[in-house]
N, C-alpha and C. Protein backbone atom coordinates (compact mmCIF):
# COMPACT_ATOMS: atom_id res chain seq x y z
N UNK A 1 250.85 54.15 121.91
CA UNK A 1 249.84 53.15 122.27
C UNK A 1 249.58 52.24 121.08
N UNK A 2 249.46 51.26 121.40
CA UNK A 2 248.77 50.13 120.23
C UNK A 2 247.71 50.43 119.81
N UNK A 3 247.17 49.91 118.57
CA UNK A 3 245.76 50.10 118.16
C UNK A 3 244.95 49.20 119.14
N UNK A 4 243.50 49.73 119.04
CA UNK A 4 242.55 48.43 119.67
C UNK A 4 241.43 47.92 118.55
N UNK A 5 241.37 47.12 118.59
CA UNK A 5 239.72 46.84 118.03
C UNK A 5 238.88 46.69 118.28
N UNK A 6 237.69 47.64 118.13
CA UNK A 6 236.76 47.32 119.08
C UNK A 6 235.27 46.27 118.22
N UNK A 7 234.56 45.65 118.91
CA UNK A 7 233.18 45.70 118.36
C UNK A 7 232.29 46.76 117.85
N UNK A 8 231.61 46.51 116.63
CA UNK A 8 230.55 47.49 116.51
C UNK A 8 229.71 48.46 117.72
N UNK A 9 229.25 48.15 118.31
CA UNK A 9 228.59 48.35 119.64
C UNK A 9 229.21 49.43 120.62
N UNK A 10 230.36 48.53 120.76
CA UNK A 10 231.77 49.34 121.90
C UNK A 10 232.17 50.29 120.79
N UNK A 11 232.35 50.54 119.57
CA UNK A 11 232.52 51.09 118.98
C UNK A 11 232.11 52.49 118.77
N UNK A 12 231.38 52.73 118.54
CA UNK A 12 229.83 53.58 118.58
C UNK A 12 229.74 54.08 120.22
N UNK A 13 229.99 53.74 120.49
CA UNK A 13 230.00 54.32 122.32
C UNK A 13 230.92 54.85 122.13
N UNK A 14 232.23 54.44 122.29
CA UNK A 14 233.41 54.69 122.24
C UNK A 14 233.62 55.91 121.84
N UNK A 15 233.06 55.86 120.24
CA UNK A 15 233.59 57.19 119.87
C UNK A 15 232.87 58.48 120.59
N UNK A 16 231.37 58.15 120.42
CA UNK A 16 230.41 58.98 121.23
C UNK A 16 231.04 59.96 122.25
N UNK A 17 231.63 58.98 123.40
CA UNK A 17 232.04 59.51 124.77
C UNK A 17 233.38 60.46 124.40
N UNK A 18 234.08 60.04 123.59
CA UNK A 18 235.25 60.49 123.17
C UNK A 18 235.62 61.99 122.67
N UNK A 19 236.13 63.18 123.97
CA UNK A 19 235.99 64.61 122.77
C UNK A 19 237.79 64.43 122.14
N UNK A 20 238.05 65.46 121.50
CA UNK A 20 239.32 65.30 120.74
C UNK A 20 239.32 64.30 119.86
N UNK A 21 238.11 63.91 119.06
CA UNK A 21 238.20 62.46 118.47
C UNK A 21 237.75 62.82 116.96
N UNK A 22 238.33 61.67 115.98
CA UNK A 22 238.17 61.81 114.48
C UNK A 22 237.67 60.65 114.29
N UNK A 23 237.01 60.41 113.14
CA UNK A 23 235.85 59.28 112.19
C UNK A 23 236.54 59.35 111.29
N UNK A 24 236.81 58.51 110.69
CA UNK A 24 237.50 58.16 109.47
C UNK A 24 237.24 56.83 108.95
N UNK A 25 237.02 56.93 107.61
CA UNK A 25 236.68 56.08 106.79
C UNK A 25 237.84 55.66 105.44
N UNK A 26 238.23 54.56 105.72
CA UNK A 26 239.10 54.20 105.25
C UNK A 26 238.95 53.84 103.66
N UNK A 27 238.04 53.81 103.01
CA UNK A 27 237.57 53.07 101.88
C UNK A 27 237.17 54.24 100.20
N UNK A 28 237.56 53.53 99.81
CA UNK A 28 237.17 54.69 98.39
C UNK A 28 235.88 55.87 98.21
N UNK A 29 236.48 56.42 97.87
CA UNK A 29 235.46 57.83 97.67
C UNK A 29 233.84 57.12 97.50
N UNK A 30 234.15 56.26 96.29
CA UNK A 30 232.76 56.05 95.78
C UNK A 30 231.80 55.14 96.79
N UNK A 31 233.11 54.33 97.77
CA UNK A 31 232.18 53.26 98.48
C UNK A 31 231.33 54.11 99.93
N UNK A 32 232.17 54.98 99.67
CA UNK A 32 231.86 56.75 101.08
C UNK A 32 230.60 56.84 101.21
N UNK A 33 230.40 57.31 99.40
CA UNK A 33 229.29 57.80 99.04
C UNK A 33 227.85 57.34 98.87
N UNK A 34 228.70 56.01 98.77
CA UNK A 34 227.49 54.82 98.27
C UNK A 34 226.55 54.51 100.03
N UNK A 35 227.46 54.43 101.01
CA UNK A 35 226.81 54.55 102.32
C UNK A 35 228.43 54.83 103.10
N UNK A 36 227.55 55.51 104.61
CA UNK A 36 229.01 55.95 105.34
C UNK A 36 228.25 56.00 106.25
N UNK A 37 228.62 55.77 107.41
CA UNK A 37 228.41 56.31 109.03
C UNK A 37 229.59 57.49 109.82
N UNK A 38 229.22 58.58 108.75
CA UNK A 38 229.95 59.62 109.32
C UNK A 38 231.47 59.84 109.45
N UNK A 39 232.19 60.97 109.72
CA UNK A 39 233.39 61.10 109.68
C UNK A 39 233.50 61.53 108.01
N UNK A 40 235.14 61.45 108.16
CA UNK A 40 235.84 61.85 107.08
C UNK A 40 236.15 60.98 105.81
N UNK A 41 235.89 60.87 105.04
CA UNK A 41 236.31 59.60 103.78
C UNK A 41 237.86 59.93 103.60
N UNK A 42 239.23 59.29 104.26
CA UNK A 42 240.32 59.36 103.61
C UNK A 42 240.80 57.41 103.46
N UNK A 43 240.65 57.61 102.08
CA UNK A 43 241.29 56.08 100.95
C UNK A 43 242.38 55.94 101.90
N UNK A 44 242.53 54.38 102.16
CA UNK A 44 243.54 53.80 102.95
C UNK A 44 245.02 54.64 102.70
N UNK A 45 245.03 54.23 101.06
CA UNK A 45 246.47 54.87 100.68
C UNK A 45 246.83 55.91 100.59
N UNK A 46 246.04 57.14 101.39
CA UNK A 46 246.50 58.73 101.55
C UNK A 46 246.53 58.92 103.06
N UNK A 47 246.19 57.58 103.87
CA UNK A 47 246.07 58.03 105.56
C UNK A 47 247.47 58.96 105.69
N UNK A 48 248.42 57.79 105.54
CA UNK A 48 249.76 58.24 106.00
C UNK A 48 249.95 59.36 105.50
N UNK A 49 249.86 59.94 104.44
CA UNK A 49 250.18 61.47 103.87
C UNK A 49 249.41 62.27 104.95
N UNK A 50 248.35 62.06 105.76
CA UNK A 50 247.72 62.62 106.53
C UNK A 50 248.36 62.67 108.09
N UNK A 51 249.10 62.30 108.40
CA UNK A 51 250.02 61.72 109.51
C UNK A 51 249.89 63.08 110.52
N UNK A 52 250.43 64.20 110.01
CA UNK A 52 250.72 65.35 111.01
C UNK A 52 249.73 66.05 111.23
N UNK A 53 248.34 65.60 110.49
CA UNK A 53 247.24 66.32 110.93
C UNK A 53 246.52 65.34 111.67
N UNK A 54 246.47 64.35 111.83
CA UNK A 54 245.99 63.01 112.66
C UNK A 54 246.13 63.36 113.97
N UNK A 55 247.93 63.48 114.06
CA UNK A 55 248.52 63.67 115.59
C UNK A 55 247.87 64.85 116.61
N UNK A 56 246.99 65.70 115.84
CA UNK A 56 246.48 66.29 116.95
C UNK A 56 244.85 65.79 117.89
N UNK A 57 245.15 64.67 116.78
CA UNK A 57 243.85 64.17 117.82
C UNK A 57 244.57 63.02 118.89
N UNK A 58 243.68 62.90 119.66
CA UNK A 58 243.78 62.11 121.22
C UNK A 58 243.29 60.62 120.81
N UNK A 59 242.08 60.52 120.06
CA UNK A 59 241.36 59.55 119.69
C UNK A 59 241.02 59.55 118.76
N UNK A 60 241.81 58.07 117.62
CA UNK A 60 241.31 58.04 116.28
C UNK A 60 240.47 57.02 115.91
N UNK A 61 239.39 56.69 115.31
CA UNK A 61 238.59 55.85 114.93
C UNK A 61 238.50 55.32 113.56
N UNK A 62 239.13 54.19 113.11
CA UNK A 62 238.84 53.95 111.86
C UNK A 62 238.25 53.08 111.51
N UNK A 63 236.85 53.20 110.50
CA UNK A 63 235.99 52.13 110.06
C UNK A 63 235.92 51.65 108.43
N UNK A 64 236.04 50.50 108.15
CA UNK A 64 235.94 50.64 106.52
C UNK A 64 234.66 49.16 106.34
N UNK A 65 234.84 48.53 105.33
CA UNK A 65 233.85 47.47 105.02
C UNK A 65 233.35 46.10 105.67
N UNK A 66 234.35 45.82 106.34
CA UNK A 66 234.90 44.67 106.79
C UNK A 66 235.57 44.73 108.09
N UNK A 67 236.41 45.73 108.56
CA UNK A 67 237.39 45.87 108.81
C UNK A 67 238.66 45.42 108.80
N UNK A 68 238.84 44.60 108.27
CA UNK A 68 240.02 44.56 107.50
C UNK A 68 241.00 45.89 107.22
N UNK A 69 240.61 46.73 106.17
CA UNK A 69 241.48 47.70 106.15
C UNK A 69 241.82 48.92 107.25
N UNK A 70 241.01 49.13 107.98
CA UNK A 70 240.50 49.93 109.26
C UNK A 70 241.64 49.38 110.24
N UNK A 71 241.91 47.67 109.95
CA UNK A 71 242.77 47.22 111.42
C UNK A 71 244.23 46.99 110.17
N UNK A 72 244.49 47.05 109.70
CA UNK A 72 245.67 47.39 108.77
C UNK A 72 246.01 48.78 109.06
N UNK A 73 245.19 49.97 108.67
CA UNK A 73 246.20 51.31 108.53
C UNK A 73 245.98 51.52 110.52
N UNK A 74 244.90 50.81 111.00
CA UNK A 74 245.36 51.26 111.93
C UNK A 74 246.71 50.50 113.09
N UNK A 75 246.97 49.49 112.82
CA UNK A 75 248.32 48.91 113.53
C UNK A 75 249.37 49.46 112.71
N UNK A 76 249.30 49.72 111.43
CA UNK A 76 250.41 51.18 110.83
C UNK A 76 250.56 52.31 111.62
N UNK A 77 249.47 52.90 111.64
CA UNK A 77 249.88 54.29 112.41
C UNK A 77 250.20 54.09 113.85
N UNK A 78 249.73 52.97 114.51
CA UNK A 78 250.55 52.68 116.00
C UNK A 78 251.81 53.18 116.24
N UNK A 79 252.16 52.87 115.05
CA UNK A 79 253.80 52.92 115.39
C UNK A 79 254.04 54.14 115.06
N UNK A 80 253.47 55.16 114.68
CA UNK A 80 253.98 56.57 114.22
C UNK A 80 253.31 57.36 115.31
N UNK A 81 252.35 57.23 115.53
CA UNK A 81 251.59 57.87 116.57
C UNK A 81 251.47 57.35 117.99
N UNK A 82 252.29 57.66 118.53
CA UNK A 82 252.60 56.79 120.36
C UNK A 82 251.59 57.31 121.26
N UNK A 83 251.56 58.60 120.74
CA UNK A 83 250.64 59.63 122.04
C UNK A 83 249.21 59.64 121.43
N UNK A 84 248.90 58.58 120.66
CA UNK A 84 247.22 59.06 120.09
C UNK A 84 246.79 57.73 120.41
N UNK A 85 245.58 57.12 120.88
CA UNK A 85 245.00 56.34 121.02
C UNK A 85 244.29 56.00 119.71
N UNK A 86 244.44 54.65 118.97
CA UNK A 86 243.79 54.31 117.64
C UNK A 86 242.78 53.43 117.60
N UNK A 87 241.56 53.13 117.02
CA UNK A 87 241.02 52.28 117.29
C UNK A 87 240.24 51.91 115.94
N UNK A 88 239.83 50.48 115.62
CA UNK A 88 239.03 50.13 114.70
C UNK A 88 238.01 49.34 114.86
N UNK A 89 237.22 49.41 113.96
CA UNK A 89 235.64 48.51 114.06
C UNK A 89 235.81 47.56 113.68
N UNK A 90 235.56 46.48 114.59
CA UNK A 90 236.41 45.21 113.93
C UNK A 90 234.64 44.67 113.40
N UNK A 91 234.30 44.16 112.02
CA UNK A 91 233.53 44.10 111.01
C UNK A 91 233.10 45.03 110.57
N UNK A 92 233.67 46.29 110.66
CA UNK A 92 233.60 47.34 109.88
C UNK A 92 231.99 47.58 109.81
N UNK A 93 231.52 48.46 108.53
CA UNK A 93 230.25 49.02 108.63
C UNK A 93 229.36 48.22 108.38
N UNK A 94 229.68 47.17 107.94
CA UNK A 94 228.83 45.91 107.91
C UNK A 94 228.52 45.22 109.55
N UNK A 95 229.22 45.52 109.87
CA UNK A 95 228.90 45.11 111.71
C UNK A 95 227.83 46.26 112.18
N UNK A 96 228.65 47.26 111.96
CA UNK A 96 227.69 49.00 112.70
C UNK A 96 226.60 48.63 111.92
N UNK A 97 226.27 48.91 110.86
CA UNK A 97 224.98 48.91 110.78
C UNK A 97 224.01 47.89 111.26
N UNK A 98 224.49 47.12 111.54
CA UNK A 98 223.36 45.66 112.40
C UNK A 98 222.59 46.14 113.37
N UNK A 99 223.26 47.26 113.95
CA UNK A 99 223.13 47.48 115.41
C UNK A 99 221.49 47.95 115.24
């Protein structure tokens, strides 16, 4: 499946409704720490090392600052992951938190 992008809003639902599903945060440890809306903190550049533990989820969610990087690793893993549905926050946590 292709990635999607969703809105903040649809976003946050999305994952909600979603069981078999992962949070992931695409962005540096420190920016994690500094604020996060949940999930896992893995740095853009270790997703892929993460690849065979990804695939057992159904539904992946990735959010980072902007989204920018969130819709980068996630049209990457499209192509590795056929059977997982991917999705990103398109304005990232700067969008989610508006809500």
């Amino acid at each position: 499946m292709k990635y999607i992008e969703l809105q903040a809003a649809e976003f946050k639902s999305h994952f909600e409704q979603n069981s078999n599903a992962i949070l992931i945060d695409v962005r540096e440890e420190y920016e994690h720490e500094d604020q996060n809306i949940g999930g896992e903190n893995v740095p853009m550049g270790d997703v892929l090392s993460k690849i065979n533990q990804l695939e057992n989820f159904s539904n992946i969610y990735f959010y980072c600052k902007s989204g920018k990087r969130s819709k980068a690793i996630a049209y990457n893993l499209s192509k590795h992951l056929e059977t997982c549905n991917i999705y990103s926050c398109a304005g990232g946590i700067q969008a989610y938190n508006e809500l």
